[in-house]
N, C-alpha and C. Protein backbone atom coordinates (compact mmCIF):
# COMPACT_ATOMS: atom_id res chain seq x y z
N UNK A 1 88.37 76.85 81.86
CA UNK A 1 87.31 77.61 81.20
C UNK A 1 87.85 78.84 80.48
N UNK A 2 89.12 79.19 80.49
CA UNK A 2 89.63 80.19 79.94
C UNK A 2 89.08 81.42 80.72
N UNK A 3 89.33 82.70 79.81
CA UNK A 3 89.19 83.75 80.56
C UNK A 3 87.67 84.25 80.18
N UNK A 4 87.47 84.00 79.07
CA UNK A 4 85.89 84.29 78.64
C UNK A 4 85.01 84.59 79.64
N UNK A 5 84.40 85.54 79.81
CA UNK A 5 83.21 86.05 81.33
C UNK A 5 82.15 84.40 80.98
N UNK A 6 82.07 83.36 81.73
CA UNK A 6 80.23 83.10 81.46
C UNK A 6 79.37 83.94 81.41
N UNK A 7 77.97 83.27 80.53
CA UNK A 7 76.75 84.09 80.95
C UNK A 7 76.48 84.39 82.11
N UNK A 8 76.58 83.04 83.28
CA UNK A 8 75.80 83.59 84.61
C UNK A 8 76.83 84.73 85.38
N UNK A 9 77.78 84.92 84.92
CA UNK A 9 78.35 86.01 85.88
C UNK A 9 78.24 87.22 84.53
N UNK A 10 77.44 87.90 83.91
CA UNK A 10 77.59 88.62 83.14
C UNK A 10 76.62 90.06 84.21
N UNK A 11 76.02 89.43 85.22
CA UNK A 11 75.21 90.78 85.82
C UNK A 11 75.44 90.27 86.94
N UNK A 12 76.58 90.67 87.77
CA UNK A 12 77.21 90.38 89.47
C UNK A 12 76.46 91.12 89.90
N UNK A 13 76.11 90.94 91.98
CA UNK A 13 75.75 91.62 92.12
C UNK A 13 76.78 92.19 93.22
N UNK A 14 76.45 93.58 94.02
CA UNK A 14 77.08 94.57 94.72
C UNK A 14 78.69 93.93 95.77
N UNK A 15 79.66 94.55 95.05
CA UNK A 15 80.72 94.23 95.90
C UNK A 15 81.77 92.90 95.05
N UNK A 16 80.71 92.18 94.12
CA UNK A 16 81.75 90.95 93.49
C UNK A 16 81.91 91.64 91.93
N UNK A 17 83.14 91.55 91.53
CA UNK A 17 83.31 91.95 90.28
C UNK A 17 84.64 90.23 89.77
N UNK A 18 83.90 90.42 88.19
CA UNK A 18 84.97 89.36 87.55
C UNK A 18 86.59 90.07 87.12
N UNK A 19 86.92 89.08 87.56
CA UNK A 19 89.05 89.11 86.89
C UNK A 19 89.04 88.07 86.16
N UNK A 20 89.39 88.79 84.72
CA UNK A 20 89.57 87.24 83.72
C UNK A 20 91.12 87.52 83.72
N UNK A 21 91.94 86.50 84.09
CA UNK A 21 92.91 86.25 84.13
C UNK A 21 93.72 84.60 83.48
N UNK A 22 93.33 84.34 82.55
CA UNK A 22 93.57 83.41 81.79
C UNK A 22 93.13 81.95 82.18
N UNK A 23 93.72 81.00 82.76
CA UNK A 23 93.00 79.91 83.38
C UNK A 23 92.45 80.15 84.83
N UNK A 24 92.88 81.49 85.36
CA UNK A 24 92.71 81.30 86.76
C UNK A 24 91.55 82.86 86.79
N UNK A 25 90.67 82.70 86.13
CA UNK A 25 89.65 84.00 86.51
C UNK A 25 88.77 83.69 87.49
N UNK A 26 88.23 84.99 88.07
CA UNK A 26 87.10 84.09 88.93
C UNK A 26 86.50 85.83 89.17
N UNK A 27 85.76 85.26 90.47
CA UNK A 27 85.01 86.35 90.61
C UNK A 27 86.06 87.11 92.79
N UNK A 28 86.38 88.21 91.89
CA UNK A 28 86.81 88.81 93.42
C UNK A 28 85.54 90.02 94.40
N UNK A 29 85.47 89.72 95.62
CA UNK A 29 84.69 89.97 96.42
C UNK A 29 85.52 91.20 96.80
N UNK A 30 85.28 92.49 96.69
CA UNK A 30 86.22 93.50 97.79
C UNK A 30 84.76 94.70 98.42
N UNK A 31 84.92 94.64 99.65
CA UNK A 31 83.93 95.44 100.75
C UNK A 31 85.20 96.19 101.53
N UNK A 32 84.98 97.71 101.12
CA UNK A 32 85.99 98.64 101.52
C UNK A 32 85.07 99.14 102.77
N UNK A 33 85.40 99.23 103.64
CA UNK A 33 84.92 100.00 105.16
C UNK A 33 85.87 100.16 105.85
N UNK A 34 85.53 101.98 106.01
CA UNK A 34 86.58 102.90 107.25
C UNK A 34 88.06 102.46 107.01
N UNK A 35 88.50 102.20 105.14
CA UNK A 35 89.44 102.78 105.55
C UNK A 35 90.35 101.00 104.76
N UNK A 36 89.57 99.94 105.56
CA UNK A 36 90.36 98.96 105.40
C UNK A 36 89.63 97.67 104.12
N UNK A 37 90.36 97.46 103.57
CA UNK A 37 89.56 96.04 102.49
C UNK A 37 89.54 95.43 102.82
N UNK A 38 88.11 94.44 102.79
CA UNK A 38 88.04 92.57 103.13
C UNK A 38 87.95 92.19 101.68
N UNK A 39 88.67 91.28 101.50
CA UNK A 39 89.00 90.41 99.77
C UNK A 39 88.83 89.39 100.62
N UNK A 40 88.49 88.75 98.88
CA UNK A 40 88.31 87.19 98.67
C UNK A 40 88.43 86.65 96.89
N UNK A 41 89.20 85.78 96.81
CA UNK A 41 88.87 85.58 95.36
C UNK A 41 88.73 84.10 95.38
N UNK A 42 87.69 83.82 94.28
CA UNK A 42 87.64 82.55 93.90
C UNK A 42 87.61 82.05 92.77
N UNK A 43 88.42 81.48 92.49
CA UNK A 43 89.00 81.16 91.22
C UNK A 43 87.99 80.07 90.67
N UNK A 44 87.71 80.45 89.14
CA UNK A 44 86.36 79.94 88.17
C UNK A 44 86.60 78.24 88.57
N UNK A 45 88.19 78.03 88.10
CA UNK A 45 88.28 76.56 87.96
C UNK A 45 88.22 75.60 89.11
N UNK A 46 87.75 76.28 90.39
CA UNK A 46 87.73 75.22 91.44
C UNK A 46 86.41 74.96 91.74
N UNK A 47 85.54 75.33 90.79
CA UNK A 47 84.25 75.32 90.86
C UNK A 47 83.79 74.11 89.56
N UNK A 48 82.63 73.58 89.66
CA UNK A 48 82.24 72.44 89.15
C UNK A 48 81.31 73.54 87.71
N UNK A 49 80.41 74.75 88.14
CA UNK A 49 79.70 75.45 87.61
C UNK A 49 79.92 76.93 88.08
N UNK A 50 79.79 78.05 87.07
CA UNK A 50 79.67 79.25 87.01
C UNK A 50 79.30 79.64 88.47
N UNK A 51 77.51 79.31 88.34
CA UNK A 51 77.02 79.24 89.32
C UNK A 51 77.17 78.99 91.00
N UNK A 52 78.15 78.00 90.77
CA UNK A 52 78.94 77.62 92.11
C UNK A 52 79.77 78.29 92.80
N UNK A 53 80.32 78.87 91.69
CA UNK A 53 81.53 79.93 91.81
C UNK A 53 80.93 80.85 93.02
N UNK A 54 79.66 81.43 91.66
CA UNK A 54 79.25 82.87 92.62
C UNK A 54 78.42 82.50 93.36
N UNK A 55 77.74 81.71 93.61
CA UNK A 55 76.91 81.56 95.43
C UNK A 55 78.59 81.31 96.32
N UNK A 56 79.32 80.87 96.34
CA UNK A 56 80.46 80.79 96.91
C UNK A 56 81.08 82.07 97.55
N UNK A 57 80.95 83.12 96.34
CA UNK A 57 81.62 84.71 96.14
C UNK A 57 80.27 85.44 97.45
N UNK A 58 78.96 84.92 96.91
CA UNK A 58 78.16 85.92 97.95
C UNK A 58 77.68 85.64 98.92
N UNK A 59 77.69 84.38 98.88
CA UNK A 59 77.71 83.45 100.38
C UNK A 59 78.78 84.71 101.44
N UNK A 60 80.09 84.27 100.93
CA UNK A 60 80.86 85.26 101.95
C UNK A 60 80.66 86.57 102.24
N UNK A 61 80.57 87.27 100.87
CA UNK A 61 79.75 88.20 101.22
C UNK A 61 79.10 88.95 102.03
N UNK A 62 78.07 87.90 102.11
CA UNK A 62 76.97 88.07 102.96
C UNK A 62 77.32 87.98 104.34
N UNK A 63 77.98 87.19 104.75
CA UNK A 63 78.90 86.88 106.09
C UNK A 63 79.79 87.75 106.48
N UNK A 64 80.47 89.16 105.29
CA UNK A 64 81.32 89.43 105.66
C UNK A 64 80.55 90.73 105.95
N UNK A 65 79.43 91.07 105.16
CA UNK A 65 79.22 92.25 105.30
C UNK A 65 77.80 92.19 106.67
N UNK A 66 77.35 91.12 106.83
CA UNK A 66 76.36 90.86 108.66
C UNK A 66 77.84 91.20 109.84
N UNK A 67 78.93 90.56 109.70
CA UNK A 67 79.76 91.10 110.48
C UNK A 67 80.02 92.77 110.46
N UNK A 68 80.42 92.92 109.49
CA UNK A 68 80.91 94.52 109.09
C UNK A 68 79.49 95.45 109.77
N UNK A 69 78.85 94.96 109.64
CA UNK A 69 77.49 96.24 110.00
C UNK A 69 76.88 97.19 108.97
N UNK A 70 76.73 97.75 109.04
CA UNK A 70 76.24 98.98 108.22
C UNK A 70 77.16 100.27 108.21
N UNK A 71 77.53 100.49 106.55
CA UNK A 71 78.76 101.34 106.48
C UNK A 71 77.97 103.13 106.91
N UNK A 72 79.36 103.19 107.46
CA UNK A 72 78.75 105.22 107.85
C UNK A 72 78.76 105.84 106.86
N UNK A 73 78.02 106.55 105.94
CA UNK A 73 78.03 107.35 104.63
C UNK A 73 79.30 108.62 105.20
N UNK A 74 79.59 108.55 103.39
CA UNK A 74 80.94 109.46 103.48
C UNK A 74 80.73 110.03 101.90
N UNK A 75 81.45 111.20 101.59
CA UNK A 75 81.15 111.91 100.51
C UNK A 75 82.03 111.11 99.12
N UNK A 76 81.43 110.71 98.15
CA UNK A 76 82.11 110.23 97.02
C UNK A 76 83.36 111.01 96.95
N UNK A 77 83.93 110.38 96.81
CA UNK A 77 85.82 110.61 95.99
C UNK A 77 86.33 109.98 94.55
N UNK A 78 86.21 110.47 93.73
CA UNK A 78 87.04 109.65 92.45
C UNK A 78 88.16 109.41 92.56
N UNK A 79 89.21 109.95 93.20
CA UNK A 79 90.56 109.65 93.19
C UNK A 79 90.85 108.45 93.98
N UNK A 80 91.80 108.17 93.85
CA UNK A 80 92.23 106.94 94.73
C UNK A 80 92.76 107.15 96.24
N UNK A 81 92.27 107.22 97.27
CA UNK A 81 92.35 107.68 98.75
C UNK A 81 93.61 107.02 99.13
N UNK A 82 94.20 106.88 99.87
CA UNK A 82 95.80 106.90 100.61
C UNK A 82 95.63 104.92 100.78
N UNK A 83 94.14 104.52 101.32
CA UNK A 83 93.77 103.09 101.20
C UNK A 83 93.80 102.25 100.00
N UNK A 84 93.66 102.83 99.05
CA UNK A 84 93.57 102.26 97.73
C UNK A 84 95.25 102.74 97.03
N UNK A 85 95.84 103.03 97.66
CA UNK A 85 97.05 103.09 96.89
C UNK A 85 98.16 101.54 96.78
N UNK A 86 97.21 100.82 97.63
CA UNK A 86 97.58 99.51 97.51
C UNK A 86 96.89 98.38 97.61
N UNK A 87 97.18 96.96 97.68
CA UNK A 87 95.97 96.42 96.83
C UNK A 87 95.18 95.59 98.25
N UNK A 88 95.25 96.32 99.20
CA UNK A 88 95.13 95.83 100.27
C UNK A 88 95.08 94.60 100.66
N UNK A 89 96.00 94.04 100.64
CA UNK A 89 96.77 92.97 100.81
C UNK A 89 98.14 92.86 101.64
N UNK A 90 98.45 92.87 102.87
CA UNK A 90 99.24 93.31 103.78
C UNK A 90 100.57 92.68 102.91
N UNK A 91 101.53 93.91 103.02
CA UNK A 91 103.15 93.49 102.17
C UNK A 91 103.26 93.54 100.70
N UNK A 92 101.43 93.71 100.41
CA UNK A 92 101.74 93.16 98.58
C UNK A 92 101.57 94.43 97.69
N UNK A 93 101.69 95.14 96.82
CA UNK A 93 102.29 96.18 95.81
C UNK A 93 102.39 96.29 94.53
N UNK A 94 102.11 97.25 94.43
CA UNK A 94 102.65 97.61 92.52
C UNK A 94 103.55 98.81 92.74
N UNK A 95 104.72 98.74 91.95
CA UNK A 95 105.44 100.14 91.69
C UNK A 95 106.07 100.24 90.56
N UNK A 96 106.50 101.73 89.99
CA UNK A 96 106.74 102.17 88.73
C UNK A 96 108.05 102.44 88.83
N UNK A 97 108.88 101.92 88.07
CA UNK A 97 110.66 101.70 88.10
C UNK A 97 110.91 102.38 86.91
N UNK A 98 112.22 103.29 86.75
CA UNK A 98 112.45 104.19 85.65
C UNK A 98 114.11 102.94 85.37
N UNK A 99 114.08 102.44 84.59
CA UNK A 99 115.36 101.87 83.86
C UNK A 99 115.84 101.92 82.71
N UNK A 100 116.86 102.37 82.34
CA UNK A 100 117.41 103.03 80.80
C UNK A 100 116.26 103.76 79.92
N UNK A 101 116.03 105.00 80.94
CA UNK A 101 115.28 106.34 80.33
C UNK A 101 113.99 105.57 79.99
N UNK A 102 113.30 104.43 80.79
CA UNK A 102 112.14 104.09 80.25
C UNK A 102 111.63 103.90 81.67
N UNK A 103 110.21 103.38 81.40
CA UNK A 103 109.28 103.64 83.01
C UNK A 103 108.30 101.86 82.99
N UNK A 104 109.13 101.17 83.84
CA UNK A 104 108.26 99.68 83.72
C UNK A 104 107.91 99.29 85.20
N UNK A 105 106.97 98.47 84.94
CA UNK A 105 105.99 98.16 85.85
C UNK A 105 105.95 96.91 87.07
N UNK A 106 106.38 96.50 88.18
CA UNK A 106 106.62 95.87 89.27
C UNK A 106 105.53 95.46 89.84
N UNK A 107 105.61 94.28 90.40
CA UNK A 107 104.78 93.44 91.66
C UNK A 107 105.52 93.74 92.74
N UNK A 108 105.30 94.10 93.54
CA UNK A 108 106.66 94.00 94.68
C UNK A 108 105.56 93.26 96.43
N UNK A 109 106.85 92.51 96.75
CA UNK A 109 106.27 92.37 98.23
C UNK A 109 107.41 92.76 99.40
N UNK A 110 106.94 92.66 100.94
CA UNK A 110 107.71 93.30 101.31
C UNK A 110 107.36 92.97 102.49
N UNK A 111 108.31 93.06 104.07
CA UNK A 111 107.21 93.37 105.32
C UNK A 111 107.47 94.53 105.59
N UNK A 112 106.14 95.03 106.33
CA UNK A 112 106.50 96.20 106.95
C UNK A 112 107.47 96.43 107.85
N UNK A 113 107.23 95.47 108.64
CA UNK A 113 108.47 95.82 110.03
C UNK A 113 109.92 95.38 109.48
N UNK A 114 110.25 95.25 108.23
CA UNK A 114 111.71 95.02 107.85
C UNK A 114 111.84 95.50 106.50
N UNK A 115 112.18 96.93 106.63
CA UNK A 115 112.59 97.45 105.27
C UNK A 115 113.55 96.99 104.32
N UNK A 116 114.79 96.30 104.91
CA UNK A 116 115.50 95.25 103.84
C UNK A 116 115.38 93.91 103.51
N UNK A 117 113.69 93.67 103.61
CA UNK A 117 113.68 92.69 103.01
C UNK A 117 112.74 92.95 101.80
N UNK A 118 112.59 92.51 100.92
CA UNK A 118 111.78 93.32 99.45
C UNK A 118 111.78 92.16 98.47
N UNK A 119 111.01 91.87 97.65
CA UNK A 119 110.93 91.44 96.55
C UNK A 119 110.04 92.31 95.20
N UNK A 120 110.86 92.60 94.14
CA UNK A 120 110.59 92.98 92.91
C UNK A 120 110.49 91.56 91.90
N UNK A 121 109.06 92.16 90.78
CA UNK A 121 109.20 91.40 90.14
C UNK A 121 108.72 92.08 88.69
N UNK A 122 109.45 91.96 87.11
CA UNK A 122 108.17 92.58 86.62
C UNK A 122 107.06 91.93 85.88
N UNK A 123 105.91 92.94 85.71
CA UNK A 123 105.11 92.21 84.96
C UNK A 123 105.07 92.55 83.96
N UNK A 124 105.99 92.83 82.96
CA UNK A 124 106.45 93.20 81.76
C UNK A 124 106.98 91.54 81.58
N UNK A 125 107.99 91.42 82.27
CA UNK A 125 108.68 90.06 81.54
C UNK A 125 107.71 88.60 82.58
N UNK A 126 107.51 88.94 83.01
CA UNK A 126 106.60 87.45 83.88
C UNK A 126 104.91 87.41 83.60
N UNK A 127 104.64 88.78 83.12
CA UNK A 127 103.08 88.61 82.95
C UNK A 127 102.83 88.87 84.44
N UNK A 128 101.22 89.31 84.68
CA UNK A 128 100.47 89.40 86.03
C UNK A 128 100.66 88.36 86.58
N UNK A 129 100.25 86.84 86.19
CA UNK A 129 100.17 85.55 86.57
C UNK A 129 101.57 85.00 87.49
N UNK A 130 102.42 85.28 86.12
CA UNK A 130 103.68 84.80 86.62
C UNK A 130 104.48 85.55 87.86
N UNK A 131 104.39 87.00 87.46
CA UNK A 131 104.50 87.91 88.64
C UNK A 131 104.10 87.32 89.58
N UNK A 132 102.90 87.64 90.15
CA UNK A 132 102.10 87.10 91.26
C UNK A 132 102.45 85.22 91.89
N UNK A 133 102.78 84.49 91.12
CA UNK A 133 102.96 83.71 91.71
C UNK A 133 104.18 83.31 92.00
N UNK A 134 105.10 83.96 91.36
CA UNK A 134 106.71 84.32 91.98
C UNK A 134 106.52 84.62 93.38
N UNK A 135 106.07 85.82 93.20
CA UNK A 135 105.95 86.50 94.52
C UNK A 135 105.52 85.70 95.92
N UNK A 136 103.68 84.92 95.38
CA UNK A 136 103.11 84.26 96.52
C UNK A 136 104.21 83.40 96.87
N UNK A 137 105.37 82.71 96.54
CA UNK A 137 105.69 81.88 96.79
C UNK A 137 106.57 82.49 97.99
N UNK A 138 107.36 83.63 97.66
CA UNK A 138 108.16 84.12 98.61
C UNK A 138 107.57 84.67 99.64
N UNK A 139 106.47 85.09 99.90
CA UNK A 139 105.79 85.53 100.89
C UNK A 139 105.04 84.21 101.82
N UNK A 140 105.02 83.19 101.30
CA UNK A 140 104.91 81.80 102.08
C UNK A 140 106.02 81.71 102.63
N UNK A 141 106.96 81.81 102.07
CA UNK A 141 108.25 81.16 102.75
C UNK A 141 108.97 82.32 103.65
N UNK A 142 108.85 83.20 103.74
CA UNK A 142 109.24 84.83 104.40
C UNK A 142 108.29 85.67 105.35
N UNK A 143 107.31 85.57 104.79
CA UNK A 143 106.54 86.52 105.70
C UNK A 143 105.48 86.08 106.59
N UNK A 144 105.69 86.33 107.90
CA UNK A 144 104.76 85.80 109.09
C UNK A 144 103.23 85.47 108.63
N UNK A 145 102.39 86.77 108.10
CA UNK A 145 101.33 86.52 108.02
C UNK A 145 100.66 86.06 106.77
N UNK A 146 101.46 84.91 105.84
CA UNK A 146 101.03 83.77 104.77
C UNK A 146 101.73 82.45 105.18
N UNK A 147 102.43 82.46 106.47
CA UNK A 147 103.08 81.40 106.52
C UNK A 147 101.87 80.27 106.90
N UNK A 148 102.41 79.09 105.77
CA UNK A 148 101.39 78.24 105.84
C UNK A 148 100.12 78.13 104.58
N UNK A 149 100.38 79.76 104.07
CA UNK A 149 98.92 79.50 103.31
C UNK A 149 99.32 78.66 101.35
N UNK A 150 98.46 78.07 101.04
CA UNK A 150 98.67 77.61 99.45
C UNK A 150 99.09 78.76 98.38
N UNK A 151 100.22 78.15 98.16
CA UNK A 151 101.28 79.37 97.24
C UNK A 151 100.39 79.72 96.02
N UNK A 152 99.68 78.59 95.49
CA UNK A 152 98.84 79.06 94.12
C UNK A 152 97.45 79.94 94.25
N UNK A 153 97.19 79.37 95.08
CA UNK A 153 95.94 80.05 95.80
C UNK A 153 95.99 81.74 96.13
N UNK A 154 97.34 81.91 96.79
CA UNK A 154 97.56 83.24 97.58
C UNK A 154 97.98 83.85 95.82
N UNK A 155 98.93 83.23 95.29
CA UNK A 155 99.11 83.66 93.69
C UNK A 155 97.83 84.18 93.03
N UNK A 156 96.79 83.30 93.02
CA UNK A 156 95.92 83.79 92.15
C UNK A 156 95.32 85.08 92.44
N UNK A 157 94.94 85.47 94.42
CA UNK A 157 94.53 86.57 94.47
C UNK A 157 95.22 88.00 94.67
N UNK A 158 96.73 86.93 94.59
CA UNK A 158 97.61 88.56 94.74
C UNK A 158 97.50 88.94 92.61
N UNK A 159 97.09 88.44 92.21
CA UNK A 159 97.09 88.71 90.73
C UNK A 159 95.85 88.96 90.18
N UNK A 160 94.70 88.96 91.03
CA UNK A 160 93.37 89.61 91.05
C UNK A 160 93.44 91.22 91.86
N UNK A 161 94.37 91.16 92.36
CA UNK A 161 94.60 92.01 93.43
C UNK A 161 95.65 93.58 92.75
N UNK A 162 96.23 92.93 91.70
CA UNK A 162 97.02 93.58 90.35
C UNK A 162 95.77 94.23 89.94
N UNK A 163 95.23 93.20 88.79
CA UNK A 163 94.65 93.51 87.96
C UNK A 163 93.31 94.93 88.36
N UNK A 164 92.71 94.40 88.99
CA UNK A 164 91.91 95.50 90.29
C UNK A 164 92.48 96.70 90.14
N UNK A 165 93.84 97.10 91.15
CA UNK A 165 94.56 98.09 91.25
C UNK A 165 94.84 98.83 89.97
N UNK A 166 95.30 97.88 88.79
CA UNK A 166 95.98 98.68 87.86
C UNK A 166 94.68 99.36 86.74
N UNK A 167 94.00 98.41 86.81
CA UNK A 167 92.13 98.98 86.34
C UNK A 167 92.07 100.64 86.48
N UNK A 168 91.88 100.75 88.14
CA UNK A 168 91.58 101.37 88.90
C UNK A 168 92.73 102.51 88.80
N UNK A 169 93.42 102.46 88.93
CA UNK A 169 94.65 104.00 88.31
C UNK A 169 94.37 104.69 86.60
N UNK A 170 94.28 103.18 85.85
CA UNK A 170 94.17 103.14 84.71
C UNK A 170 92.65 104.33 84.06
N UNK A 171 91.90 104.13 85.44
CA UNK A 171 90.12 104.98 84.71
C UNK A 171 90.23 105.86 85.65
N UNK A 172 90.77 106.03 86.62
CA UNK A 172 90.70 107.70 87.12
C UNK A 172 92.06 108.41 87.14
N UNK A 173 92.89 107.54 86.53
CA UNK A 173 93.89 108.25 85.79
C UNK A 173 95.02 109.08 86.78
N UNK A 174 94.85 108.51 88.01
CA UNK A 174 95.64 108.78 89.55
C UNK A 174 96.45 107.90 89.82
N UNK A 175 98.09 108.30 89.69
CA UNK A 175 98.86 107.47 90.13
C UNK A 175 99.34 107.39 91.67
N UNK A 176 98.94 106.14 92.42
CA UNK A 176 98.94 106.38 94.16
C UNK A 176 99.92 106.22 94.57
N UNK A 177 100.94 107.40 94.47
CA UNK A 177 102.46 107.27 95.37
C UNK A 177 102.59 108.97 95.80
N UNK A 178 103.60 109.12 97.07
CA UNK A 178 103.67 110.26 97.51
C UNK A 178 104.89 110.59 97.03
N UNK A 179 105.39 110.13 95.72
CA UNK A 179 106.73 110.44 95.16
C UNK A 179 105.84 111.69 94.19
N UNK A 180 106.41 112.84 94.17
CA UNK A 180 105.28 113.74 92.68
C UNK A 180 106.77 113.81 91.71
N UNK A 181 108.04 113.21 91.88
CA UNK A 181 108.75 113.11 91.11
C UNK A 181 108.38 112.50 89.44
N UNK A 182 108.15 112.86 88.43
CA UNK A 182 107.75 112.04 87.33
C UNK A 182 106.59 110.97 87.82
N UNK A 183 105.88 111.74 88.43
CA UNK A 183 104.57 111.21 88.44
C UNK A 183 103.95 110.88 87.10
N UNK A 184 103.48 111.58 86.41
CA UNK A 184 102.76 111.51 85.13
C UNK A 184 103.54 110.12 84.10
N UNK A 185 104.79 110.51 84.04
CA UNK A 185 105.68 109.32 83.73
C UNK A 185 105.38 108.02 83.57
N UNK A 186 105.24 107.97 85.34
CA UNK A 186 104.48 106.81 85.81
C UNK A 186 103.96 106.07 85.57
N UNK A 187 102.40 107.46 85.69
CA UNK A 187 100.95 107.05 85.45
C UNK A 187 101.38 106.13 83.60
N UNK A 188 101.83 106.93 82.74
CA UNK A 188 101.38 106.99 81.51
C UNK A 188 102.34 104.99 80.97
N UNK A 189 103.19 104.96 82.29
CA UNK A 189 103.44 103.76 81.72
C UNK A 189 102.97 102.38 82.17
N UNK A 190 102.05 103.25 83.68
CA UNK A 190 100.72 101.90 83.50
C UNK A 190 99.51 101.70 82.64
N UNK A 191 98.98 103.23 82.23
CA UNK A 191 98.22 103.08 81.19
C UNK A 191 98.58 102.07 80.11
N UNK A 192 100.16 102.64 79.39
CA UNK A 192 100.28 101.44 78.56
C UNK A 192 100.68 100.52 78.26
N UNK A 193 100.89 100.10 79.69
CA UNK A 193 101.02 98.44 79.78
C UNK A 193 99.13 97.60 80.06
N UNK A 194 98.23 98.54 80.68
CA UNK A 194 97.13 98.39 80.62
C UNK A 194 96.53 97.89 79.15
N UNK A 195 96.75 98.99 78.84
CA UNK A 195 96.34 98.86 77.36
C UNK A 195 96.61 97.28 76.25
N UNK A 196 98.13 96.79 76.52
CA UNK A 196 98.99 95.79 76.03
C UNK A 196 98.47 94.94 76.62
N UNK A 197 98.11 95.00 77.88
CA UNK A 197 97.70 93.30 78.18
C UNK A 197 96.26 92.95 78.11
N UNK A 198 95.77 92.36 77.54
CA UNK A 198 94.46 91.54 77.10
C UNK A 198 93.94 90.96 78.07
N UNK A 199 94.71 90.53 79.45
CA UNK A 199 93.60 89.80 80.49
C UNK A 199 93.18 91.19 81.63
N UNK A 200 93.26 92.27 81.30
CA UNK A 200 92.69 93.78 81.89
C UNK A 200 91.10 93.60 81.67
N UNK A 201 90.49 93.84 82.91
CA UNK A 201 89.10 94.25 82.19
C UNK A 201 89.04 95.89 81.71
N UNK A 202 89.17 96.19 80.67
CA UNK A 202 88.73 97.16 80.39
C UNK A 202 86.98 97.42 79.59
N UNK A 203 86.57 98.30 79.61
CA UNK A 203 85.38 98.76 78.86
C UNK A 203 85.08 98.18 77.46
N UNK A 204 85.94 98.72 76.47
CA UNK A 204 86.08 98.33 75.31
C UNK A 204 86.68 97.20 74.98
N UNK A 205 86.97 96.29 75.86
CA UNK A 205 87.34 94.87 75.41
C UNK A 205 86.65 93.89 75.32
């Protein structure tokens, strides 16, 4: 179906937002409470109809948020909180690499409990897509908690899971690392890789 929004997902409701991401868009589910994200993505093309998609997206939803309870009110924040500095996705990442006096943009995965093990990838030369499904693949085969799961599958939402994140730095204009070394740097070279890539939801696109 390409990346084109359908009509029926043109007015989501609370908690599901669309990722057009070329053949693999769909609609991602994220319910942030106390701190931690529950995701879900479901990709347009495994669906027969639009429609299918999203009773699918709020079906869970609905399941995830009767479990969750009722969130404790807390004071709005625009910036991106210490939780959102990653795409909450256990091991999975974006980071900003300075190479021959220039500032480019990474997928990275990783485990926690083993600092030398790491994977970089960029999404300058692989695209989000390709990034991301580099990656899912190595995190099937490496890391305890995907072992077992479908490499394309875990691909598609670690690349909904990008796109989200880099949105999200991109409009409140907060780059989430505790490095303040060439911070701004950073920021300004996800903006314009934001900008360059066409499967971003931005405003004006």
């Amino acid at each position: 179906m390409g990346s084109k929004r359908p009509e029926a997902l043109q007015d989501l409701p609370k908690y599901i937002s669309w990722i057009p991401q070329g053949g693999g868009s769909g609609l991602y589910v994220r319910i942030d409470r106390d701190g931690t994200e529950h995701r879900k993505f479901y990709a347009l093309s495994r669906f027969k109809t639009a429609e299918d998609c999203l009773g699918a997206a709020r079906f869970w939803r609905d399941i995830k948020l009767q479990e969750l309870g009722s969130p404790q009110p807390r004071p709005r924040d625009k910036r991106i909180s210490a939780a959102k500095t990653r795409t909450g996705m256990q091991g999975v990442g974006i980071s900003v690499k300075e190479s021959r006096a220039s500032f480019r943009v990474y997928g990275h995965v990783q485990r926690i409990s083993d600092n030398n093990w790491g994977r970089n990838r960029s999404l300058h030369k692989h695209g989000i897509d390709g990034a991301a499904a580099q990656l899912a693949r190595e995190l099937v085969e490496s890391h305890p908690a995907y072992e077992g799961l479908d490499p394309k599958e875990l691909g598609e939402e670690i690349a909904a899971s990008y796109r989200e994140l880099l949105t999200e730095i991109y409009r409140t204009e907060e780059y989430p690392s505790n490095v303040e070394e060439k911070r701004e740097d950073r920021l300004q070279a996800v903006k314009k890789f934001v900008e360059e890539d066409d499967t971003l939801p931005l405003p004006d696109r």
